[in-house]
C-alpha atoms as a PDB file:
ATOM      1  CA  UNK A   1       9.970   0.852  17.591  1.00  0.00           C
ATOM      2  CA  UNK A   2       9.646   4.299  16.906  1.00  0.00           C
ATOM      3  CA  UNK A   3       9.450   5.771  13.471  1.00  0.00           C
ATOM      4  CA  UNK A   4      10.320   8.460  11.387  1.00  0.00           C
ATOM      5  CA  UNK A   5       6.957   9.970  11.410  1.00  0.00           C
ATOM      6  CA  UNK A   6       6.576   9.422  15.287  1.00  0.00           C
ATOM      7  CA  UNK A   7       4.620   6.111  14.461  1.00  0.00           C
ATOM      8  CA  UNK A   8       5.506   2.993  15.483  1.00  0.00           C
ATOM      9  CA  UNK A   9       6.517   0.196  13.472  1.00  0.00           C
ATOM     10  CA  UNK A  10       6.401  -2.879  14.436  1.00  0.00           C
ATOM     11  CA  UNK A  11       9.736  -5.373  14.163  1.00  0.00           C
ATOM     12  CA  UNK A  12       8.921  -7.364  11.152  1.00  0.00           C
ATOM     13  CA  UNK A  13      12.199  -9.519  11.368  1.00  0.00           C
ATOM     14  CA  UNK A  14      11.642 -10.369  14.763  1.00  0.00           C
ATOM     15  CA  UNK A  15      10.398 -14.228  14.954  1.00  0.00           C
ATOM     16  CA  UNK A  16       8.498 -13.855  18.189  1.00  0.00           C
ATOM     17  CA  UNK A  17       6.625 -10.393  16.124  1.00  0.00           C
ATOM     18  CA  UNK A  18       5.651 -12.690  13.165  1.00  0.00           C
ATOM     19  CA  UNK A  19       4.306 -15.538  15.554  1.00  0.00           C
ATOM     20  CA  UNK A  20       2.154 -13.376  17.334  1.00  0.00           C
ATOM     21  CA  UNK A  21       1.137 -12.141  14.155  1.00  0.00           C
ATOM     22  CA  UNK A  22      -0.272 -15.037  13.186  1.00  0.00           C
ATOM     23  CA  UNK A  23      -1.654 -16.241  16.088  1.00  0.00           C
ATOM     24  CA  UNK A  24      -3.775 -12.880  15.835  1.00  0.00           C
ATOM     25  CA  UNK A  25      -4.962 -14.113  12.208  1.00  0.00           C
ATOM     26  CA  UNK A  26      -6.136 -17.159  13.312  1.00  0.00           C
ATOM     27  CA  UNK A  27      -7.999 -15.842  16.157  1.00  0.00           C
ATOM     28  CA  UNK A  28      -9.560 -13.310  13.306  1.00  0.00           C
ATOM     29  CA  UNK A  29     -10.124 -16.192  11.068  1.00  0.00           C
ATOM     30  CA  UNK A  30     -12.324 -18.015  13.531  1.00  0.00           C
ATOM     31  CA  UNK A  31     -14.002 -15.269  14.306  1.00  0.00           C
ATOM     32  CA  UNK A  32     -14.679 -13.805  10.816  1.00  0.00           C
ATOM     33  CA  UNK A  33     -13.591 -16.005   7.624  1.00  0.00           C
ATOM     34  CA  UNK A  34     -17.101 -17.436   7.467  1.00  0.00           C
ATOM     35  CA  UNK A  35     -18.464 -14.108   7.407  1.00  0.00           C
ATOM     36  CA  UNK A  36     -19.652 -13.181   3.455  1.00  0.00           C
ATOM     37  CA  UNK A  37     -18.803  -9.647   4.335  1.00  0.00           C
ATOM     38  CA  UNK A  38     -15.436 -10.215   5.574  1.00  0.00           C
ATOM     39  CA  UNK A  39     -12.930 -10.002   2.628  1.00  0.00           C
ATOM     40  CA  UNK A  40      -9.473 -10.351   4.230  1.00  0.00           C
ATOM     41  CA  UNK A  41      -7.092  -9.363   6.777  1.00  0.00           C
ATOM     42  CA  UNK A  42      -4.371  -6.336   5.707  1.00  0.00           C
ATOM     43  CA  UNK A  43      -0.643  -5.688   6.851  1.00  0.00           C
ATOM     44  CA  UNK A  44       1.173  -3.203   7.518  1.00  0.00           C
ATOM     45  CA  UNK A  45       3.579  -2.400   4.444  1.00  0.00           C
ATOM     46  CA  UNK A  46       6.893  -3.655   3.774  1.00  0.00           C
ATOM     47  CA  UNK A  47       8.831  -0.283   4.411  1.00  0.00           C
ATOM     48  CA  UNK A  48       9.160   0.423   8.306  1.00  0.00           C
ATOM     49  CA  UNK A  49      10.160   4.316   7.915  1.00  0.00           C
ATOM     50  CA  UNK A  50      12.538   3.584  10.646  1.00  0.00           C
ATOM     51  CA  UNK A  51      16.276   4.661  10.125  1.00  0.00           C
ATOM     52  CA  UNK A  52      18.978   2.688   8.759  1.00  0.00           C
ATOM     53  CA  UNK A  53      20.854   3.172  12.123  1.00  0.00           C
ATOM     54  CA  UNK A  54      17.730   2.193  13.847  1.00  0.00           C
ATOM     55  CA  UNK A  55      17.268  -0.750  11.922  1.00  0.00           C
ATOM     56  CA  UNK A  56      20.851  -2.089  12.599  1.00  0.00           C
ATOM     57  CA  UNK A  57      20.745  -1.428  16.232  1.00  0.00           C
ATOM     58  CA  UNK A  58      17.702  -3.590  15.996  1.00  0.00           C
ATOM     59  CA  UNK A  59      19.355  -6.062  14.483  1.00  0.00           C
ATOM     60  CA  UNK A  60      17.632  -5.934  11.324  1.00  0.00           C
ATOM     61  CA  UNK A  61      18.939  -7.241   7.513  1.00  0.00           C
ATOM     62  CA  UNK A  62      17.372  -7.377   4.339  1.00  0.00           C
ATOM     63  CA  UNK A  63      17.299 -11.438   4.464  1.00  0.00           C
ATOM     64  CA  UNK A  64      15.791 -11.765   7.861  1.00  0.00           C
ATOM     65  CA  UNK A  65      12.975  -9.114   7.058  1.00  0.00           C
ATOM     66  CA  UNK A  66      12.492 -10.907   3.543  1.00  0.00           C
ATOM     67  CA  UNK A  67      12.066 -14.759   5.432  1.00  0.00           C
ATOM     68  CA  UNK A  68       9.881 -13.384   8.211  1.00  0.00           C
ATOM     69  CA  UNK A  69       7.570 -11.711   5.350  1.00  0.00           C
ATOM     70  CA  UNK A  70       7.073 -15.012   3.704  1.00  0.00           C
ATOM     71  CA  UNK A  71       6.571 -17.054   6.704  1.00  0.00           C
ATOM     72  CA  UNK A  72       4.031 -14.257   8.226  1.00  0.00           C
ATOM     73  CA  UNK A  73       2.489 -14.637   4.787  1.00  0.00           C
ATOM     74  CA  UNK A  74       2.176 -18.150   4.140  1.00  0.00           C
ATOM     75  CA  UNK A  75       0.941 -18.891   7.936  1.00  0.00           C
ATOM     76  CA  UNK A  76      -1.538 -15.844   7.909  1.00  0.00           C
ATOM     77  CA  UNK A  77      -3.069 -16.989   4.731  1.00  0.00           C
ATOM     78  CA  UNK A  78      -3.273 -20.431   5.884  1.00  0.00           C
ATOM     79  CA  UNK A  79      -5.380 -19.223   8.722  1.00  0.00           C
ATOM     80  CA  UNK A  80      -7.880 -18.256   6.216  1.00  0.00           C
ATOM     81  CA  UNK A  81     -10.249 -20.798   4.125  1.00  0.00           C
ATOM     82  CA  UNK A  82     -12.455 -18.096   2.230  1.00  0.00           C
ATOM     83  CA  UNK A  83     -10.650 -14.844   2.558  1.00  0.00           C
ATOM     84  CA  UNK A  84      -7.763 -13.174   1.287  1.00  0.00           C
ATOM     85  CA  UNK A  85      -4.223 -11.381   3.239  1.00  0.00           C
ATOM     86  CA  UNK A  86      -3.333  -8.544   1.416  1.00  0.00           C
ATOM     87  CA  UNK A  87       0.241  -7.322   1.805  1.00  0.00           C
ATOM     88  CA  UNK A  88       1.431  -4.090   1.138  1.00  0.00           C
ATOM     89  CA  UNK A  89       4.805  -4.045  -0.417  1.00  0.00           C
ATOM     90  CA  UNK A  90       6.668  -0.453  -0.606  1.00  0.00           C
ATOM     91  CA  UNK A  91      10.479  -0.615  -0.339  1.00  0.00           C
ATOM     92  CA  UNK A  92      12.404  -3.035   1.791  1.00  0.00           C
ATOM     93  CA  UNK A  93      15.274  -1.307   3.413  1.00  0.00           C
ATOM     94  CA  UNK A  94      18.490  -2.399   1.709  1.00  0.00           C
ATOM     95  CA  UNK A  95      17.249  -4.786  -1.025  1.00  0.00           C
ATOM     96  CA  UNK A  96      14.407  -3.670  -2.749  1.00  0.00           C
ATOM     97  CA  UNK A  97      14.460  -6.916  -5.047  1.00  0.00           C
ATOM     98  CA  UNK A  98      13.569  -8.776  -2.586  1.00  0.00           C
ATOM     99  CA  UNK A  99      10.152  -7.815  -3.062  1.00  0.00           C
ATOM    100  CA  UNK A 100       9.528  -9.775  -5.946  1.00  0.00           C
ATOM    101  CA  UNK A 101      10.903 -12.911  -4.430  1.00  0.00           C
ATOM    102  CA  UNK A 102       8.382 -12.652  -1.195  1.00  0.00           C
ATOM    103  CA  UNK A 103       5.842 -12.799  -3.909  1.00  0.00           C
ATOM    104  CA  UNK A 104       6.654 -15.383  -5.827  1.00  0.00           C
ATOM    105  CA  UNK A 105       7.150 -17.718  -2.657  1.00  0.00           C
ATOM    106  CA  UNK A 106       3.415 -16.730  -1.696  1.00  0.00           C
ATOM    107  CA  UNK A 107       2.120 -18.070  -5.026  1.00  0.00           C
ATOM    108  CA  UNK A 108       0.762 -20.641  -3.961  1.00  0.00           C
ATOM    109  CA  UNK A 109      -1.624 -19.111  -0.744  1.00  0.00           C
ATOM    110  CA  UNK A 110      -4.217 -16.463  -0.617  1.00  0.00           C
ATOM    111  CA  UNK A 111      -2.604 -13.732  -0.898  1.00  0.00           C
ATOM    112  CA  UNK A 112      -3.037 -10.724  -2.483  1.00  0.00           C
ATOM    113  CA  UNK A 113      -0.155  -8.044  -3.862  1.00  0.00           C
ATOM    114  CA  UNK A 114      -1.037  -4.735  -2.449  1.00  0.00           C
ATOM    115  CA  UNK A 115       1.350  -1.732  -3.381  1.00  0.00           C
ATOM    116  CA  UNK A 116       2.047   1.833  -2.926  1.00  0.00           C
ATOM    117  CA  UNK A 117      -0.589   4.457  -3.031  1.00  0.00           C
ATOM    118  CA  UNK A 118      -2.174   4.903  -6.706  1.00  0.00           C
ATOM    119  CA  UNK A 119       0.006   7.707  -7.995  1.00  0.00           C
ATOM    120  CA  UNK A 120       0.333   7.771 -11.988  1.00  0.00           C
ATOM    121  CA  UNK A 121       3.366  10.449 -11.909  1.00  0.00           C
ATOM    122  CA  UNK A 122       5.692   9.169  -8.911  1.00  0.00           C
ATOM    123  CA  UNK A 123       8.144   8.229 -10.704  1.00  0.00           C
ATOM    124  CA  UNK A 124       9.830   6.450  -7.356  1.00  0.00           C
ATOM    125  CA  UNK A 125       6.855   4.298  -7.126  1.00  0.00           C
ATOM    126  CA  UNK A 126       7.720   3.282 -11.219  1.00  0.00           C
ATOM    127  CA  UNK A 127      10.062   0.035  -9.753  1.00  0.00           C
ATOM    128  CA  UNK A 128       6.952  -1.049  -7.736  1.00  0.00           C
ATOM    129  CA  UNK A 129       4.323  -0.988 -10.011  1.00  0.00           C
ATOM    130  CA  UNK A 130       7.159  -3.024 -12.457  1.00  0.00           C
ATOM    131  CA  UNK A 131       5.450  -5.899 -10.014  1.00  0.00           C
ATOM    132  CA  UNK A 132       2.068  -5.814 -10.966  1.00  0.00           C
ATOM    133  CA  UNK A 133       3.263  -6.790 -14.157  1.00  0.00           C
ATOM    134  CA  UNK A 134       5.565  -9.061 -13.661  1.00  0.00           C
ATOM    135  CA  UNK A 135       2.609 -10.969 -11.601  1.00  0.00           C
ATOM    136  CA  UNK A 136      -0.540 -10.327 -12.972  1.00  0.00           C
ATOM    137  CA  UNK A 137      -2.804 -13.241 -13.970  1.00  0.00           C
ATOM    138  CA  UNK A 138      -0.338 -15.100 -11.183  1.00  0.00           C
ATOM    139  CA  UNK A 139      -2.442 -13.689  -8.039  1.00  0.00           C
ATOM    140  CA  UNK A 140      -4.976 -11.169  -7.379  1.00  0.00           C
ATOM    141  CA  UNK A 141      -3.302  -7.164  -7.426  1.00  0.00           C
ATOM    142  CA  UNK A 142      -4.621  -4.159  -5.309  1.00  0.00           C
ATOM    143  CA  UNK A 143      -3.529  -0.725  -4.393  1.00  0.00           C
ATOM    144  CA  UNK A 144      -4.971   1.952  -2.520  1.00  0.00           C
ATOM    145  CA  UNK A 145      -5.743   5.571  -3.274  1.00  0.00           C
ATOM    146  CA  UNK A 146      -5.185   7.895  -0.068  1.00  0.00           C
ATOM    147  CA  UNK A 147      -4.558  11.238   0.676  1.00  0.00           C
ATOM    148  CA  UNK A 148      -1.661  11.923  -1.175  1.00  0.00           C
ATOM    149  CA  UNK A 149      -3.900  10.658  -4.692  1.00  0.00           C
ATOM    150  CA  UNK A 150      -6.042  12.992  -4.127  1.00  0.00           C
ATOM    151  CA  UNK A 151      -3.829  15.803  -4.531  1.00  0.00           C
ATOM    152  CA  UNK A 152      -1.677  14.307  -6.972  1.00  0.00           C
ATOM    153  CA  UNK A 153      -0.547  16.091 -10.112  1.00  0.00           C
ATOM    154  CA  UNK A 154       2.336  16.016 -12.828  1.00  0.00           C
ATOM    155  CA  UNK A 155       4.664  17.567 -10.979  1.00  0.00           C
ATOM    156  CA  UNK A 156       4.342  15.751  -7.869  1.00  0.00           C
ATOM    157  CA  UNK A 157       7.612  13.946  -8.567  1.00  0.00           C
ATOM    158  CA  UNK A 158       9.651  13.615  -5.568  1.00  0.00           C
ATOM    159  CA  UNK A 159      10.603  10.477  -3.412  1.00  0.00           C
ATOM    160  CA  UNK A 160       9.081  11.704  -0.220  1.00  0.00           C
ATOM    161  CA  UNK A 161       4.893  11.662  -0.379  1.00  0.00           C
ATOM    162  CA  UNK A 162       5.357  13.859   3.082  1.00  0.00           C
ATOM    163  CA  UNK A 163       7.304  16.502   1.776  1.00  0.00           C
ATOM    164  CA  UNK A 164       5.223  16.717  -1.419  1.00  0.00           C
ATOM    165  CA  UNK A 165       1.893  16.735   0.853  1.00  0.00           C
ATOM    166  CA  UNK A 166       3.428  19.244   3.770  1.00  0.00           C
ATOM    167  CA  UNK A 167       5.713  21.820   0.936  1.00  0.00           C
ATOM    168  CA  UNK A 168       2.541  24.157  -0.060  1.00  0.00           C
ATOM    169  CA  UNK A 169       5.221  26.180  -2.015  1.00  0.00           C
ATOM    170  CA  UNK A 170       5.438  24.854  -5.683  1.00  0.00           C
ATOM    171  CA  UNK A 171       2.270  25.771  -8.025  1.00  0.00           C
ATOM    172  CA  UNK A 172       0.428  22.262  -9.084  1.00  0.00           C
ATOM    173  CA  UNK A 173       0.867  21.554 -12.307  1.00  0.00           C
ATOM    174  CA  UNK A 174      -1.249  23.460 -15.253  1.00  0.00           C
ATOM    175  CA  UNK A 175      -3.413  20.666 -15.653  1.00  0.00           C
ATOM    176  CA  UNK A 176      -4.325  20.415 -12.299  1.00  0.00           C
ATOM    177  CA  UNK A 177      -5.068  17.375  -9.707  1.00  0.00           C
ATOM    178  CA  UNK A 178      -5.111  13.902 -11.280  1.00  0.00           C
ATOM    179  CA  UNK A 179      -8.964  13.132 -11.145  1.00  0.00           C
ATOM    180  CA  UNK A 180     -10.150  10.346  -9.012  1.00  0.00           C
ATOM    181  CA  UNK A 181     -11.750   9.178 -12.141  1.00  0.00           C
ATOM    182  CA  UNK A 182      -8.074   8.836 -13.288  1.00  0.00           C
ATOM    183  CA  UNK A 183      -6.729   7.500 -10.285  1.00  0.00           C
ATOM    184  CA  UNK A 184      -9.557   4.715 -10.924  1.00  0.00           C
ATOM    185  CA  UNK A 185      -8.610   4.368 -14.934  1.00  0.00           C
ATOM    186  CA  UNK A 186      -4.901   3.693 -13.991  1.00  0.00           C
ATOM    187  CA  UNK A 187      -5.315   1.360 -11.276  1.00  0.00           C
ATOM    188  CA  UNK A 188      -7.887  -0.721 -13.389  1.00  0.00           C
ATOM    189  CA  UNK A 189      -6.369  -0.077 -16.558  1.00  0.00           C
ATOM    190  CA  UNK A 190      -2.802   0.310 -16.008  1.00  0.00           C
ATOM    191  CA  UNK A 191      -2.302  -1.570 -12.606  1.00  0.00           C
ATOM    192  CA  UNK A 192      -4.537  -4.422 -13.707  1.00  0.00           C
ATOM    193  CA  UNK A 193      -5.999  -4.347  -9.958  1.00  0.00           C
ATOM    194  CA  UNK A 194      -8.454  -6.532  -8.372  1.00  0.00           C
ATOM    195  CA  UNK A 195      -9.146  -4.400  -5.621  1.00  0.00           C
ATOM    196  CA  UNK A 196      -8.898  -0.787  -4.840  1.00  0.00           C
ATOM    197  CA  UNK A 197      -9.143   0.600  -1.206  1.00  0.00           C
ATOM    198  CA  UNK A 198     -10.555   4.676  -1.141  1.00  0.00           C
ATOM    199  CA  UNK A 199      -9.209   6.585   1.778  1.00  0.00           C
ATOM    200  CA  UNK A 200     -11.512   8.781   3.105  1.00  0.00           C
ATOM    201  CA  UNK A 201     -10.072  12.763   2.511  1.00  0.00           C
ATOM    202  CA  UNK A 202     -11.603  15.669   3.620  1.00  0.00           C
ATOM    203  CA  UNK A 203      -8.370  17.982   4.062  1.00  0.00           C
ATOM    204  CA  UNK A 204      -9.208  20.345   7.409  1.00  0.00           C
ATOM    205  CA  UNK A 205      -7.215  22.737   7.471  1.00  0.00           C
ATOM    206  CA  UNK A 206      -4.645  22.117   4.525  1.00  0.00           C
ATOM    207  CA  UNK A 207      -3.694  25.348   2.795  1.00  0.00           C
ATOM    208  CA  UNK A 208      -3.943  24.936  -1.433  1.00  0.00           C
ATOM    209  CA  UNK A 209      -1.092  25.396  -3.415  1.00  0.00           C
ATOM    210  CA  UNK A 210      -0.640  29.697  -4.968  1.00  0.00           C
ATOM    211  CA  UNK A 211      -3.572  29.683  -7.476  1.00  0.00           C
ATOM    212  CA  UNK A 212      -5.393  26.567  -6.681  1.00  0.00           C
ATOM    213  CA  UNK A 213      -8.619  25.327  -6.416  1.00  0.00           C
ATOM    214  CA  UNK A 214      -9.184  22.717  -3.456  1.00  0.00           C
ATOM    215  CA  UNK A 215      -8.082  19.417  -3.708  1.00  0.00           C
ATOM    216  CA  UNK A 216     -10.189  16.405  -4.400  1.00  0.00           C
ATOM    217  CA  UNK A 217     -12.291  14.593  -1.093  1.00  0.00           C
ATOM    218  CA  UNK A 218     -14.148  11.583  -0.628  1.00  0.00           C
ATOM    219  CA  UNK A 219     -16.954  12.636  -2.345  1.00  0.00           C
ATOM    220  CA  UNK A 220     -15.489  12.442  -5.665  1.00  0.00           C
ATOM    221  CA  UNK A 221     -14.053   9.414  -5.128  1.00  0.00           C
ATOM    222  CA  UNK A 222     -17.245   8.057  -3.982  1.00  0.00           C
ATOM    223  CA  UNK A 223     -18.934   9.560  -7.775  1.00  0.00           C
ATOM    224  CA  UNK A 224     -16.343   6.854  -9.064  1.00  0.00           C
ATOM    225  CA  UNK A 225     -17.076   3.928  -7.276  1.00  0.00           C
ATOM    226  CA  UNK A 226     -21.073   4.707  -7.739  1.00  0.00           C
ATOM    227  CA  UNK A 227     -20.096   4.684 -11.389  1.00  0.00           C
ATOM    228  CA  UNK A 228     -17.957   1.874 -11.357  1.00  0.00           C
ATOM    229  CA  UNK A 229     -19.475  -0.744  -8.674  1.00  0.00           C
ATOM    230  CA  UNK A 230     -17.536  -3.720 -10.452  1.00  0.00           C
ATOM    231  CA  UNK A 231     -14.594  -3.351 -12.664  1.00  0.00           C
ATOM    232  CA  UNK A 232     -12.893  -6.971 -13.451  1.00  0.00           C
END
C-alpha cells in the first residue's frame, strides 16, 4: 500500500504477506547462509508510515501486526543456521509497547534488535532506545546511522526526521553537527550495539542551514570505521 512518503509499505499483518516473506528467506538462506560473507537478512521496520485511516481500511490492529511480527521473525530466523535477521523496530501504530513483547518472544532465535536511526538528541526516539536496555546481554543490538545522523545536532528535536531534514529554516545548534565519531561513541557506548550499519551521504543539492558549514558525508564516517574496525 501506498505510504506517506509515496513509498510503499508492505502489509505486515497480512498472513499471506508474512508467508511469502518467509518463503523468500529460505530461498536466501539456501542460497547464501553458508556464505562467510553473508551476515543476515534485514526487514523493513516496524512503523509502516501509512495513515491511521489507511491502516483501518486495511484492516489493520495493533495485535494482528504484533503476531505476524513474531511469526515472520521466528520462521525467518529459522531459515537461517549461521546468520542473523535483524529487525528494525520504530513505532507500531497504536501500541507502541508492543515492541518490547515481539522481542522478548524472539529470544530464543537469531535475531537481532535493530532500532531507529542513531540520533543522541531525538528525544522521540528516547522510548526506543529504553529497549536496548531493557535487552542487552539478552540478544545481539544494532542501529543504523543514515542521513538524518549526519546532520544531526542539539536542536534537532522534533518527532518528524523529514521535516527536520527538508525545514532549512532554523540555525543548527552552536555546537554544530553531532560528529560521526559521536554518532559511533553513543551507539557503542550508550546503545551497547553489536552492529552498526553507515548509510552512504553525500547530500547533492541540499541547501545548509543560515551560517553553516556542510554537513557530514560518508567520508567521515568511513575515518570512523577505519579507526574503529572492531568495537565489542
Amino acid at each position: 500500500m501506498t505510504n506517506l512518503k509515496g513509498g510503499i509499505s508492505p502489509k505486515k499483518w497480512d498472513r499471506r504477506v508474512v508467508e511469502r516473506e518467509i518463503a523468500l528467506c529460505r530461498a536466501l538462506a539456501r542460497e547464501f547462509d553458508a556464505n562467510p560473507n553473508f551476515e543476515g537478512i534485514a526487514w523493513q521496520e516496524s512503523a509502516p508510515s501509512v495513515s491511521r485511516k489507511d491502516l483501518a481500511d486495511a484492516g489493520y490492529t495493533p495485535e494482528l501486526f504484533r503476531d505476524s511480527l513474531i511469526e515472520l521473525l521466528k520462521g525467518s530466523s529459522q531459515a537461517l543456521a549461521r546468520s542473523w535477521v535483524f529487525w528494525y523496530q520504530n513505532f507500531l501504530p497504536g501500541k507502541n509497547e508492543y515492541l518490547g513483547d515481539i522481542a522478548e518472544a524472539v529470544l530464543p532465535f537469531r535475531v537481532v534488535l535493530c532500532g531507529p536511526d542513531i540520533l543522541p538528541y531525538r528525544t522521540a526516539l528516547l522510548r526506543n532506545y529504553e529497549l536496548y536496555d531493557r535487552f542487552h546481554g539478552k540478544m545481539k543490538l544494532a542501529s543504523s546511522a543514515q542521513h538524518d545522523s549526519y546532520r544531526h545536532h542539539k536542536d534537532d528535536t522534533s518527532n518528524d526526521a523529514k521535516a527536520v531534514f527538508h525545514r532549512g529554516l532554523k540555525p543548527i545548534h552552536r555546537d554544530g553537527y553531532v560528529t560521526m565519531q559521536q554518532i559511533f561513541e553513543f551507539g557503542r557506548d550508550r546503545l551497547r550495539l553489536n552492529y552498526i550499519f553507515w548509510s552512504w551521504v553525500r547530500w547533492p543539492g541540499v541547501k545548509p542551514y543560515p551560517g553553516d558549514p556542510n554537513p557530514f558525508v560518508f567520508e567521515d564516517a568511513l575515518a570512523v570505521i577505519r579507526r574503529n574496525p572492531s568495537f565489542n
